[in-house]
N, C-alpha and C. Protein backbone atom coordinates (compact mmCIF):
# COMPACT_ATOMS: atom_id res chain seq x y z
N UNK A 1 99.17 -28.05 -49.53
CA UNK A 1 100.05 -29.20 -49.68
C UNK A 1 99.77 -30.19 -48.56
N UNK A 2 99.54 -31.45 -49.00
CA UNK A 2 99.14 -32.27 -47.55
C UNK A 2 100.38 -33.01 -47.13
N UNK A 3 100.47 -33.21 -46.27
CA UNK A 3 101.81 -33.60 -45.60
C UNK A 3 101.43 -35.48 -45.25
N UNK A 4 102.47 -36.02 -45.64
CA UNK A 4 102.19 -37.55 -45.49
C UNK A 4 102.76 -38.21 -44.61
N UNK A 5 101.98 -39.17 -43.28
CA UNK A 5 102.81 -39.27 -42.19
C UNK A 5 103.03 -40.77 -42.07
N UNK A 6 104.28 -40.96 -41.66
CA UNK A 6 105.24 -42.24 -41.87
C UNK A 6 104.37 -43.10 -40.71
N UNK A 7 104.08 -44.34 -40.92
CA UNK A 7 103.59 -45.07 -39.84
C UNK A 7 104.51 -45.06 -38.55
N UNK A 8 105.27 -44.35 -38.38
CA UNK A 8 105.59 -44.08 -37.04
C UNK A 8 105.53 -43.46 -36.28
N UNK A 9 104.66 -42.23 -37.31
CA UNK A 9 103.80 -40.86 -36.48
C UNK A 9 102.42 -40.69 -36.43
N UNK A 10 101.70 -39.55 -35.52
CA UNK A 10 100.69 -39.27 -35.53
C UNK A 10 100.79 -37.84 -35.41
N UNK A 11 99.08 -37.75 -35.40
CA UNK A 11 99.04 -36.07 -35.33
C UNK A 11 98.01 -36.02 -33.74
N UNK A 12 99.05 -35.06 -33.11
CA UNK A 12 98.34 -34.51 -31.60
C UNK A 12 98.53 -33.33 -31.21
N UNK A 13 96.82 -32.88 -31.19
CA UNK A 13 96.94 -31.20 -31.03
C UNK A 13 97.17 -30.31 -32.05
N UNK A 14 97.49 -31.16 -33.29
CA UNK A 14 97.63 -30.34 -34.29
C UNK A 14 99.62 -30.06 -34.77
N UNK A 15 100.29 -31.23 -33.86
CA UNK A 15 101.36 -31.53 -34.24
C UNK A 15 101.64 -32.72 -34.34
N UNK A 16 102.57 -33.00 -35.49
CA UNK A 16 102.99 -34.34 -35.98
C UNK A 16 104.27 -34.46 -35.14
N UNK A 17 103.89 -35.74 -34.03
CA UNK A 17 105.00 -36.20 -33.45
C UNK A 17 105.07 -37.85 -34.31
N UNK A 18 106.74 -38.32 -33.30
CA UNK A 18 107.20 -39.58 -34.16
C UNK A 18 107.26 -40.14 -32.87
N UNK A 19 106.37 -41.51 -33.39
CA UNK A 19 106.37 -42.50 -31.96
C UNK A 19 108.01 -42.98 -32.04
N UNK A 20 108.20 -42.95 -30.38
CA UNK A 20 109.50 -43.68 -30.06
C UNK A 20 110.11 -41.86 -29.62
N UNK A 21 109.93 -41.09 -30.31
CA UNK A 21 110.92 -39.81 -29.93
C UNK A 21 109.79 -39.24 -28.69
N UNK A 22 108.98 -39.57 -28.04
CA UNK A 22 108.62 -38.85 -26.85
C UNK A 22 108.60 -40.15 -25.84
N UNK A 23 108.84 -39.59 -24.93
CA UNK A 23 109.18 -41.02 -23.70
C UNK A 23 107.80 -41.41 -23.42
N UNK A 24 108.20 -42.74 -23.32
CA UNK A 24 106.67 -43.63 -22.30
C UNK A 24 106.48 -43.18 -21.43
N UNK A 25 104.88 -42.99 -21.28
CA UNK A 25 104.90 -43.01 -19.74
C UNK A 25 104.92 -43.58 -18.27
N UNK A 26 105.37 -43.16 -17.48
CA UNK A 26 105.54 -43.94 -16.37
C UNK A 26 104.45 -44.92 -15.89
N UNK A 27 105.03 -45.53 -15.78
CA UNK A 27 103.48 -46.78 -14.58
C UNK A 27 103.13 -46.02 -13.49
N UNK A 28 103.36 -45.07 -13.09
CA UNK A 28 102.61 -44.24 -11.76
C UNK A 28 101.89 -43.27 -12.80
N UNK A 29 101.92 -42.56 -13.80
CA UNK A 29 101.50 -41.64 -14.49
C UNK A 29 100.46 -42.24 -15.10
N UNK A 30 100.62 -43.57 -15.91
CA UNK A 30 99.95 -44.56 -16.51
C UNK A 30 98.58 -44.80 -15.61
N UNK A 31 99.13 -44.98 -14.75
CA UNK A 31 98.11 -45.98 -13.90
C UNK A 31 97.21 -44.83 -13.19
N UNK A 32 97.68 -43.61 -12.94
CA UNK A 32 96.82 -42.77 -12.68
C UNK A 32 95.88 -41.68 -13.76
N UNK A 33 96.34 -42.10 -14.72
CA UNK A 33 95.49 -41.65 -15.64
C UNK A 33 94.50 -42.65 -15.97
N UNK A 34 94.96 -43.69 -16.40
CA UNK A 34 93.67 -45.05 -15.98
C UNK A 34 92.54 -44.71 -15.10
N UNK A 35 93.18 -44.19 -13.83
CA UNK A 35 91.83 -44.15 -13.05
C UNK A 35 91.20 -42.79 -13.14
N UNK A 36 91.81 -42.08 -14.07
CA UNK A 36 91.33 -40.36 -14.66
C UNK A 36 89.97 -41.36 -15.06
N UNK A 37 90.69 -41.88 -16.13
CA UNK A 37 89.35 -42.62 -17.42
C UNK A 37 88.21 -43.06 -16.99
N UNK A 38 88.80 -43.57 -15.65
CA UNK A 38 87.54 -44.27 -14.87
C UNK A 38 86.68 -43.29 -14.15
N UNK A 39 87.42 -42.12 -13.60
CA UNK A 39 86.51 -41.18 -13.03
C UNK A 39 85.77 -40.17 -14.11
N UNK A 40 86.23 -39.74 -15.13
CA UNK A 40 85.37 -39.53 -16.37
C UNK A 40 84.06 -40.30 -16.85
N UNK A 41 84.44 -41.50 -16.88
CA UNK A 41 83.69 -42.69 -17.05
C UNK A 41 82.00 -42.52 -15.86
N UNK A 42 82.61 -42.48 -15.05
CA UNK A 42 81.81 -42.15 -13.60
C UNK A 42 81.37 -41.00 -13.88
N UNK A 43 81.48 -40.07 -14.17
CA UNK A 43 80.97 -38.63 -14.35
C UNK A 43 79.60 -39.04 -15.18
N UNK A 44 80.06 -39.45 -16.39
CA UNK A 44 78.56 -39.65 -17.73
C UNK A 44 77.76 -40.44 -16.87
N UNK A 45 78.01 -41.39 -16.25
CA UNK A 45 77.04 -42.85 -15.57
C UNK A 45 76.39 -41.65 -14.33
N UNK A 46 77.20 -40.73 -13.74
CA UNK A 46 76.30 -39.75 -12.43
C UNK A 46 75.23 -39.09 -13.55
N UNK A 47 75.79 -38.34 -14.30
CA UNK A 47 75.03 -37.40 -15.12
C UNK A 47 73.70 -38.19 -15.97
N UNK A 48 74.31 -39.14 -16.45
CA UNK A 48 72.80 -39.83 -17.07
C UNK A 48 71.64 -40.47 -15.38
N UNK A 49 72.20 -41.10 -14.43
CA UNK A 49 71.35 -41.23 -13.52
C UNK A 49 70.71 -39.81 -13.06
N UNK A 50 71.11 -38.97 -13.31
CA UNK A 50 70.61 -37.47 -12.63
C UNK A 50 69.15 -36.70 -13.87
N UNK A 51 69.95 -37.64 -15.50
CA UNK A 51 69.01 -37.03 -16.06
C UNK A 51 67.66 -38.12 -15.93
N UNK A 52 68.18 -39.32 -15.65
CA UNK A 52 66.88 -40.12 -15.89
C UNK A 52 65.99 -39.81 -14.59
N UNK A 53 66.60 -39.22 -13.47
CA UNK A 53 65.57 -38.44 -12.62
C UNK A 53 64.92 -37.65 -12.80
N UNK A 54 65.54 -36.44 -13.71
CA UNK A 54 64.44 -35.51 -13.61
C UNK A 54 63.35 -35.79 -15.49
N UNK A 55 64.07 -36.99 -15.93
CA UNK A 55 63.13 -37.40 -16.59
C UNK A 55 61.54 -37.82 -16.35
N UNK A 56 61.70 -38.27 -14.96
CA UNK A 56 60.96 -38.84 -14.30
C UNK A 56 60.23 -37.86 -13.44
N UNK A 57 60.71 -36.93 -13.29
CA UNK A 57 60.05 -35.74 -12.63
C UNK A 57 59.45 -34.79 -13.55
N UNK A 58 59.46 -34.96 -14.58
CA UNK A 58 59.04 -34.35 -16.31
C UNK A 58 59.54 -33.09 -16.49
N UNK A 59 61.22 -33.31 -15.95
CA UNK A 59 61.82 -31.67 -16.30
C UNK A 59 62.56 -32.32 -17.24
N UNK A 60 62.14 -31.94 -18.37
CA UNK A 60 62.41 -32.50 -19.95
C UNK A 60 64.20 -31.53 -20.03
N UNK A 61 64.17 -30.29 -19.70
CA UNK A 61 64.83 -29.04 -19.87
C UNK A 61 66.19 -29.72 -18.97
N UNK A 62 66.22 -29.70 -18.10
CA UNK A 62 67.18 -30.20 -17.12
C UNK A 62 67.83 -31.76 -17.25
N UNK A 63 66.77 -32.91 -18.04
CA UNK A 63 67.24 -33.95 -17.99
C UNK A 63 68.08 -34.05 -19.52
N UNK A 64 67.84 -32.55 -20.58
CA UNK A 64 68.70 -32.68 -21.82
C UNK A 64 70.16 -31.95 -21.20
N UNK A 65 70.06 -31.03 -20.20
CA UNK A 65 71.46 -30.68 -19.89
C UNK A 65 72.18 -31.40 -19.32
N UNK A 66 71.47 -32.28 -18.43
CA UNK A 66 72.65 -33.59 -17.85
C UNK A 66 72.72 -34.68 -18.82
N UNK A 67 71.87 -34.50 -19.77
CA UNK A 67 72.77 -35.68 -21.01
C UNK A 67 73.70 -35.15 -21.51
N UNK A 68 73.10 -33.88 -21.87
CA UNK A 68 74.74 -33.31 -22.84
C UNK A 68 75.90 -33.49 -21.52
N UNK A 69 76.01 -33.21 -20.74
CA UNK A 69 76.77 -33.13 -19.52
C UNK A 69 77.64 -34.79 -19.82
N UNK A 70 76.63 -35.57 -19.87
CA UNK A 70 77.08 -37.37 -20.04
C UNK A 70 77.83 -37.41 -20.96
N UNK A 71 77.25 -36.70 -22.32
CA UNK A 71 78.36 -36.91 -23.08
C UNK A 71 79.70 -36.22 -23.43
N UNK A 72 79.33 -34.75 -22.48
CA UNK A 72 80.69 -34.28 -22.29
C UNK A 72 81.74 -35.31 -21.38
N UNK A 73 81.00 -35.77 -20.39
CA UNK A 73 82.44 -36.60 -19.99
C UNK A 73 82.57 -37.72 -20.62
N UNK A 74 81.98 -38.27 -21.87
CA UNK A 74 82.29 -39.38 -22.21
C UNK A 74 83.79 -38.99 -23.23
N UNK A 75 83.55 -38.15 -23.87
CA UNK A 75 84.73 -37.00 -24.73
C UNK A 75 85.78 -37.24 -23.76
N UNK A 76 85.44 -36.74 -22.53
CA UNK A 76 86.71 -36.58 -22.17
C UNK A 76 87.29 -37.92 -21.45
N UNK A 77 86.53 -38.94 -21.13
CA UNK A 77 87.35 -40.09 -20.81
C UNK A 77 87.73 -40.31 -21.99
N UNK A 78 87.53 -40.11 -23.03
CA UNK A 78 88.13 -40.80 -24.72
C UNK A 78 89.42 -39.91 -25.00
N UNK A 79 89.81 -38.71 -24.81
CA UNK A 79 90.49 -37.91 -24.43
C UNK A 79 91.77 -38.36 -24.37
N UNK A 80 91.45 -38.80 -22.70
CA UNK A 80 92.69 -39.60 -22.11
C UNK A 80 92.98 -40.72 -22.56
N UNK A 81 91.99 -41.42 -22.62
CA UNK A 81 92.44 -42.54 -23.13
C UNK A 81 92.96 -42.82 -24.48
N UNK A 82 92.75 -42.45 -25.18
CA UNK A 82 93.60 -41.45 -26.87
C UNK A 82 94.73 -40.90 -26.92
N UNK A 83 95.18 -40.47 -25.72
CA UNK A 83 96.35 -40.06 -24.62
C UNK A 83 97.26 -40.75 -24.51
N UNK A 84 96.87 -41.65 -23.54
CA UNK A 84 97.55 -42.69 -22.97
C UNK A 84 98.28 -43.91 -24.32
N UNK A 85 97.16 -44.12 -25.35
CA UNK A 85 97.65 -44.93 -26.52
C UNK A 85 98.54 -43.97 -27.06
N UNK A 86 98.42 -42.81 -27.47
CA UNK A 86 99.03 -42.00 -27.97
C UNK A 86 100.37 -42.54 -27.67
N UNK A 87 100.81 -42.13 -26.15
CA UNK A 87 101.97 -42.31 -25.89
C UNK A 87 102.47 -43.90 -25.42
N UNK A 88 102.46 -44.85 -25.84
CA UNK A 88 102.17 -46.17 -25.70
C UNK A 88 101.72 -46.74 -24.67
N UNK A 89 101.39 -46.01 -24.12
CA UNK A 89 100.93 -46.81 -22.70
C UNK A 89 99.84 -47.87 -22.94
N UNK A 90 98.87 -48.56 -21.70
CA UNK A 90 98.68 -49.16 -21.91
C UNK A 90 96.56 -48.86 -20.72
N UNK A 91 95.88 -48.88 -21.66
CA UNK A 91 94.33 -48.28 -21.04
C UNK A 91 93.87 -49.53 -20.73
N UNK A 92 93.68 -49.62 -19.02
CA UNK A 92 93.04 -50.59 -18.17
C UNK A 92 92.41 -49.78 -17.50
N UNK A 93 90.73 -50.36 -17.73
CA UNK A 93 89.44 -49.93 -17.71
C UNK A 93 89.67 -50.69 -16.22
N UNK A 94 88.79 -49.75 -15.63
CA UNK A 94 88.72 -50.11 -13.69
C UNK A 94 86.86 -50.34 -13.45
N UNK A 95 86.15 -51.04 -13.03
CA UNK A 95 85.35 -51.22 -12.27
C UNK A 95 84.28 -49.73 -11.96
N UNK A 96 83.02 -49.30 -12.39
CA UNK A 96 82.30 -48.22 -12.47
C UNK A 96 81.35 -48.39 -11.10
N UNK A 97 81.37 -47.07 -10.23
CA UNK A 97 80.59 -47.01 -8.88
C UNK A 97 78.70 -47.00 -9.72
N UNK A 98 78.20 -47.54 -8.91
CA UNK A 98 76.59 -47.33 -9.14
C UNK A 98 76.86 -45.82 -8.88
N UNK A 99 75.65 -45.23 -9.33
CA UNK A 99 75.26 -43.58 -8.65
C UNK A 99 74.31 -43.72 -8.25
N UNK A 100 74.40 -42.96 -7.42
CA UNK A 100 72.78 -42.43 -6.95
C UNK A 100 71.77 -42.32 -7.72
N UNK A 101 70.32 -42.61 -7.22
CA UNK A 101 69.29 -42.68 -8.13
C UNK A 101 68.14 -41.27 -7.87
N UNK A 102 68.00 -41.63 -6.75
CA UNK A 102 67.40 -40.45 -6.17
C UNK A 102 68.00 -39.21 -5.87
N UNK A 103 66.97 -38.02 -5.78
CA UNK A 103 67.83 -37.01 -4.91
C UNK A 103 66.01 -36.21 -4.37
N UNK A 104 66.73 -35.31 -3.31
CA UNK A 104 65.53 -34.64 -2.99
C UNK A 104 64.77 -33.43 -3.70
N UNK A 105 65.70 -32.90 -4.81
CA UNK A 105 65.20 -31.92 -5.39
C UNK A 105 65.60 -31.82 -6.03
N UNK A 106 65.12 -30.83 -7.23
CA UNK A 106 66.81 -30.41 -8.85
C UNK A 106 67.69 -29.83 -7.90
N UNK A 107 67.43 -29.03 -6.72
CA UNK A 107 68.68 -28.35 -6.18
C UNK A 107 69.46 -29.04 -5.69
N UNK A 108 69.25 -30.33 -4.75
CA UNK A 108 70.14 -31.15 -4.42
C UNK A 108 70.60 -31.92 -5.80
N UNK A 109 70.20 -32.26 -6.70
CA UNK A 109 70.99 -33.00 -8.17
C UNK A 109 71.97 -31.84 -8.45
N UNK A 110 71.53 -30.64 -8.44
CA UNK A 110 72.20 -29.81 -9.13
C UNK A 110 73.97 -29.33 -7.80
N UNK A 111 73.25 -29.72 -6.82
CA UNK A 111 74.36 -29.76 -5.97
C UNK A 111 75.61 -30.53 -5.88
N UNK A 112 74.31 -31.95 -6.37
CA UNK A 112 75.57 -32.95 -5.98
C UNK A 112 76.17 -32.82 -7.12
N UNK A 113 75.70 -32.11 -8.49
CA UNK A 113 76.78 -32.41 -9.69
C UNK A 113 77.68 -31.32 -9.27
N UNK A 114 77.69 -30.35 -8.82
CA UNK A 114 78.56 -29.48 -8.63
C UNK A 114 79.67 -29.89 -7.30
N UNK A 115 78.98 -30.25 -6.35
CA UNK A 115 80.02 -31.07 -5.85
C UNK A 115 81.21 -32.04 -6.48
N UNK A 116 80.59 -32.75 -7.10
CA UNK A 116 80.72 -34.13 -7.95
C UNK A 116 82.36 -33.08 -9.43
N UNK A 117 81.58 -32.07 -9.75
CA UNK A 117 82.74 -31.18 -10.52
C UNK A 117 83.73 -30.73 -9.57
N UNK A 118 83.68 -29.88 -8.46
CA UNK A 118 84.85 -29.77 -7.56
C UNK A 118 85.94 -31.01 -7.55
N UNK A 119 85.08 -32.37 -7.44
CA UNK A 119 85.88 -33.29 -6.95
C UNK A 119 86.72 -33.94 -8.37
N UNK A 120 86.05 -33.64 -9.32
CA UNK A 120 86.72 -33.94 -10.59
C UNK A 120 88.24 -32.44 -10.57
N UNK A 121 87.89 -31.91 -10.80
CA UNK A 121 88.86 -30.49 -10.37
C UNK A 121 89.76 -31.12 -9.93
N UNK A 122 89.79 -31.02 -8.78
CA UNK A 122 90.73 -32.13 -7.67
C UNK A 122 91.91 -32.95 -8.02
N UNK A 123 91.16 -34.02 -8.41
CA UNK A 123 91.98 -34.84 -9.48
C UNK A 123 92.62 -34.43 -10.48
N UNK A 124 92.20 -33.74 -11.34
CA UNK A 124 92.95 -33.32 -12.43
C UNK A 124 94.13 -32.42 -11.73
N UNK A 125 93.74 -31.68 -10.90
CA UNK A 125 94.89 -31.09 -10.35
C UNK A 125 95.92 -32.00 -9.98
N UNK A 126 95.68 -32.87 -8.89
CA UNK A 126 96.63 -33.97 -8.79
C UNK A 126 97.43 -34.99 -9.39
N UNK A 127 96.81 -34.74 -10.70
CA UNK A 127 97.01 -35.42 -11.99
C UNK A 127 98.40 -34.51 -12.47
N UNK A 128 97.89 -33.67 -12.14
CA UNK A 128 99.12 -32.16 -12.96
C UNK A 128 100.05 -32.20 -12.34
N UNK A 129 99.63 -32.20 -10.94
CA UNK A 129 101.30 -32.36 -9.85
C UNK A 129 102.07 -33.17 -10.54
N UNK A 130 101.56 -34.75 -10.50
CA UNK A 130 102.13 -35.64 -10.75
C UNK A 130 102.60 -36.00 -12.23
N UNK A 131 102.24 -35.36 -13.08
CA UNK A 131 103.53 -34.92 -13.91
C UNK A 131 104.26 -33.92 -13.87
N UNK A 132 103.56 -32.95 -13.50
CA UNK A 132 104.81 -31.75 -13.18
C UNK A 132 106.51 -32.53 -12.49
N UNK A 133 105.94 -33.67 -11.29
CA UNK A 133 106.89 -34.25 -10.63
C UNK A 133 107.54 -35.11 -11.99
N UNK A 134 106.98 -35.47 -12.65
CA UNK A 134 107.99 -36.40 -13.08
C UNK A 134 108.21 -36.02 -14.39
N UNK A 135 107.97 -35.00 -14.62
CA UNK A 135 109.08 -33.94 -15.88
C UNK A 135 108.12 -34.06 -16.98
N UNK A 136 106.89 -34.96 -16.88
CA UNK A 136 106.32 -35.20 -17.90
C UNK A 136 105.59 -34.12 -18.80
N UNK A 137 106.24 -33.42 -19.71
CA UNK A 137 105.66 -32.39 -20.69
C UNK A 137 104.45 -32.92 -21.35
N UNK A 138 104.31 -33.25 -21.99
CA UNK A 138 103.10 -34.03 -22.91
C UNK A 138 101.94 -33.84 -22.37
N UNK A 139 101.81 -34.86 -20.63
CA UNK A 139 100.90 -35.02 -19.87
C UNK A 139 100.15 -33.67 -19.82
N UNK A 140 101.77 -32.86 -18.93
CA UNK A 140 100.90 -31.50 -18.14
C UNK A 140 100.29 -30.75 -19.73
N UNK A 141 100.51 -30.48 -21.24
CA UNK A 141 100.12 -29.96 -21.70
C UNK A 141 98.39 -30.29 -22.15
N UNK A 142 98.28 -31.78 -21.94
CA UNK A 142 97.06 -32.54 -22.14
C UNK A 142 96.14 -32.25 -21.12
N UNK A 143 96.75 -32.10 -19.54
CA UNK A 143 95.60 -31.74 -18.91
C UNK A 143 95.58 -30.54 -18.50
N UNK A 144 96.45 -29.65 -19.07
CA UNK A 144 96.11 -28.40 -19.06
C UNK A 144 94.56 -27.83 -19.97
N UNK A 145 94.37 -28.51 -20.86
CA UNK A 145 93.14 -28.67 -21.53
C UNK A 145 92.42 -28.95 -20.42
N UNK A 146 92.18 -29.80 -20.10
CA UNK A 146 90.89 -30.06 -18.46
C UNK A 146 91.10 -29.09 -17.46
N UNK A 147 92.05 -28.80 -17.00
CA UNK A 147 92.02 -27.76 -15.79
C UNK A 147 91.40 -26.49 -16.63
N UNK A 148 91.45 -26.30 -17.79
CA UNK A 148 90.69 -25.09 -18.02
C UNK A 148 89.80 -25.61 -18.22
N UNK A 149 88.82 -26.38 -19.08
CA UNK A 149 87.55 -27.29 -18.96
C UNK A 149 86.88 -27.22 -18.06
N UNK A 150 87.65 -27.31 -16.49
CA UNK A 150 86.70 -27.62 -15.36
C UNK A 150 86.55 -26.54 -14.85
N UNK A 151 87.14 -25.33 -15.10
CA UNK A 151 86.63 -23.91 -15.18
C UNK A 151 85.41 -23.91 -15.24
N UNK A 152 85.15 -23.90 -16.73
CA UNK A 152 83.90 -23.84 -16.93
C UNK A 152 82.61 -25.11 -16.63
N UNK A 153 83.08 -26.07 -16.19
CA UNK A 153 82.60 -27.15 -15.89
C UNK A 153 81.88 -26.44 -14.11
N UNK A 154 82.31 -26.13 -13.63
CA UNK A 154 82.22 -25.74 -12.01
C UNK A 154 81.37 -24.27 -12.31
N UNK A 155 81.57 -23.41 -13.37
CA UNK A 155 80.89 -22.31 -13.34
C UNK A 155 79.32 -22.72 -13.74
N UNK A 156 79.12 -23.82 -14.58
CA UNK A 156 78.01 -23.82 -15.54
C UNK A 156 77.18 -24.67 -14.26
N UNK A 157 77.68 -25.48 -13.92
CA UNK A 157 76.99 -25.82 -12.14
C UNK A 157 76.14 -25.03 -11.49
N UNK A 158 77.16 -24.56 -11.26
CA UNK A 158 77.14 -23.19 -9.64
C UNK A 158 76.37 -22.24 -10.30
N UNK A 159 75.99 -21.78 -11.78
CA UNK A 159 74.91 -20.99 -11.95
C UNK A 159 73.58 -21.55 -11.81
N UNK A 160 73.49 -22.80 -12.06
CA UNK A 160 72.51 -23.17 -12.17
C UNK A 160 72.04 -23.69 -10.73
N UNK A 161 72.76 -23.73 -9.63
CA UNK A 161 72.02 -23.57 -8.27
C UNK A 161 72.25 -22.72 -7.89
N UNK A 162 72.75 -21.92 -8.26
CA UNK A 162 72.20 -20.47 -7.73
C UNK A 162 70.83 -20.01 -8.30
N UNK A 163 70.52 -20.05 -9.62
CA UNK A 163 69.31 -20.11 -10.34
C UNK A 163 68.08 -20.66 -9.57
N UNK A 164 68.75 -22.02 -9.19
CA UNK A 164 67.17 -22.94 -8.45
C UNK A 164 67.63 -22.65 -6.96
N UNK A 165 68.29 -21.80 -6.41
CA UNK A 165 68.12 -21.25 -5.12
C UNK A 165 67.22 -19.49 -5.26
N UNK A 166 67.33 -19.22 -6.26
CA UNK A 166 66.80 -18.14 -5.99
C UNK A 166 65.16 -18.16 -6.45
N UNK A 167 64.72 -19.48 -7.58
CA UNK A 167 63.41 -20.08 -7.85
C UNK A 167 62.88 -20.63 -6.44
N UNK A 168 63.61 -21.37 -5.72
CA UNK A 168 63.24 -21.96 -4.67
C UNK A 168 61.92 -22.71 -5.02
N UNK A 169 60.88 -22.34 -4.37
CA UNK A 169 59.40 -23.40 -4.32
C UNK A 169 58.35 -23.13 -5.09
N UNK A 170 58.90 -21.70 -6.42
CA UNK A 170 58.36 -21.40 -6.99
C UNK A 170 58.02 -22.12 -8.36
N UNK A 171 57.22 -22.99 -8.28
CA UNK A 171 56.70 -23.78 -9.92
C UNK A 171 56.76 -23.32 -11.33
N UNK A 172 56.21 -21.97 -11.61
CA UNK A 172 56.37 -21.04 -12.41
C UNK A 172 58.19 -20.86 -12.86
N UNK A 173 59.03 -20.28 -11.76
CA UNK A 173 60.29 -19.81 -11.73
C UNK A 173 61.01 -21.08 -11.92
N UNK A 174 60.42 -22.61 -11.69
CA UNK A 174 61.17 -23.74 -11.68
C UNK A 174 60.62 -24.31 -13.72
N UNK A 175 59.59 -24.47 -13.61
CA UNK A 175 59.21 -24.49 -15.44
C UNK A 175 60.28 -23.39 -16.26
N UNK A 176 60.16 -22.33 -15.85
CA UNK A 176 61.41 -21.45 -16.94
C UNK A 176 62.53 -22.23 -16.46
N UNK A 177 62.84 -21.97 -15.69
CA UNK A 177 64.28 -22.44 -15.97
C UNK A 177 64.77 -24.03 -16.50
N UNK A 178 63.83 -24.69 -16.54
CA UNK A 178 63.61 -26.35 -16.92
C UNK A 178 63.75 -25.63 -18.52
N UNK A 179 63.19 -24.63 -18.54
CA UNK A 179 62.90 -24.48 -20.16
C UNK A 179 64.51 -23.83 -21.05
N UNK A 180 64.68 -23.18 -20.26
CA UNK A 180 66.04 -22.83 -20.57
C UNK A 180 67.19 -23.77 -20.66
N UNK A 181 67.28 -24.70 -19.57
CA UNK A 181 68.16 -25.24 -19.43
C UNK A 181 68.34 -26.55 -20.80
N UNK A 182 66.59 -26.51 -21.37
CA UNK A 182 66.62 -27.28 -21.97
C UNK A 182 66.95 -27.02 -23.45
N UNK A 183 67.55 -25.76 -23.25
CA UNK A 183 68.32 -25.31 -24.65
C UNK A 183 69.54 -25.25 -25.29
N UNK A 184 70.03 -25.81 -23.58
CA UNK A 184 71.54 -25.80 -24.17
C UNK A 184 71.79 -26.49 -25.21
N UNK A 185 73.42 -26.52 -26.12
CA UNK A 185 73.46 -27.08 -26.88
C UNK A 185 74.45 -27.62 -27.02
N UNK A 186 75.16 -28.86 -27.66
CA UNK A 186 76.19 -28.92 -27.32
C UNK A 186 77.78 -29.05 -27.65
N UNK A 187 78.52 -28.82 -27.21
CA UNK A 187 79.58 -28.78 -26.97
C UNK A 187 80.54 -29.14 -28.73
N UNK A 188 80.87 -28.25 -28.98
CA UNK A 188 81.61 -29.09 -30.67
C UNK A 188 82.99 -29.44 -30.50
N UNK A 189 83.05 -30.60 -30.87
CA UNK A 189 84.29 -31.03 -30.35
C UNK A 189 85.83 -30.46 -30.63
């Protein structure tokens, strides 16, 4: 039986809410999810500069996992921002940092993305406080989705320099794993 929804509802998560019966969100909540979008945003723009490096270094394998990587955070700035309309707010796009172009090795790329995931972590956590503080249910259930996300976001990292720490200067041990990496697949939404 399909269920028919009144232009005053939508479907989120797989429940039909009615706009107007869940509260707006705050302009501190608002505005810091804005700059979620923007640091998502920043994530794909690091990850594609990281792959067009090792494009350039002809690790074919490594420069398809930091695309898929790009377009995982592009998902998830759309996410929020799908979010934020959801609940009427209002999505103001902020100003994108250049990234880095260079790095000294896949291990340092592979560092700084893992760095670069801690610091996403971070935020989302702070993101959570700050609805937890302001009673906001909706929010914390939305980025409860990302705090588990960046679980695995920080694990899939950190294996992979551990991987090119234990290849180290080995060419052979650095081709496999270019080859592997270049299998991932990705992500279904």
């Amino acid at each position: 039986m399909e269920t028919l929804l009144s232009p005053d509802s939508f479907v989120y998560n797989n429940v039909i809410l009615v706009k107007g019966a869940m509260t707006m969100l705050s302009k501190r909540l608002e505005k810091a999810l804005n700059d979620q979008i923007v640091r998502e945003l920043e994530s794909a723009y690091v990850y594609l500069s990281m792959c067009a490096y090792f494009e350039a270094q002809n690790l074919r394998g490594m420069a398809h996992w930091m695309r898929l990587q790009a377009q995982e955070e592009l998902k998830h700035a759309m996410k929020i921002f799908d979010f934020v309309n959801d609940r009427g707010g209002r999505v103001e796009l902020g100003p994108i940092a250049k990234p880095p172009v260079e790095f000294k090795s896949p291990l340092d790329a592979f560092q700084k993305a893992l760095a670069h995931e801690q610091k996403i972590t971070q935020s989302i956590h702070d993101l959570y406080d700050l609805a937890d503080d302001e009673d906001d249910y909706p929010t914390e259930v939305m980025l409860q989705w990302f705090i588990e996300e960046q679980v695995e976001e920080e694990k899939s990292a950190s294996e992979v320099v551990e991987q090119l720490k234990l290849v180290g200067e080995n060419g052979a041990g650095l081709m496999i794993l270019d080859q592997k990496l270049g299998q991932r697949e990705a992500e279904s939404s």
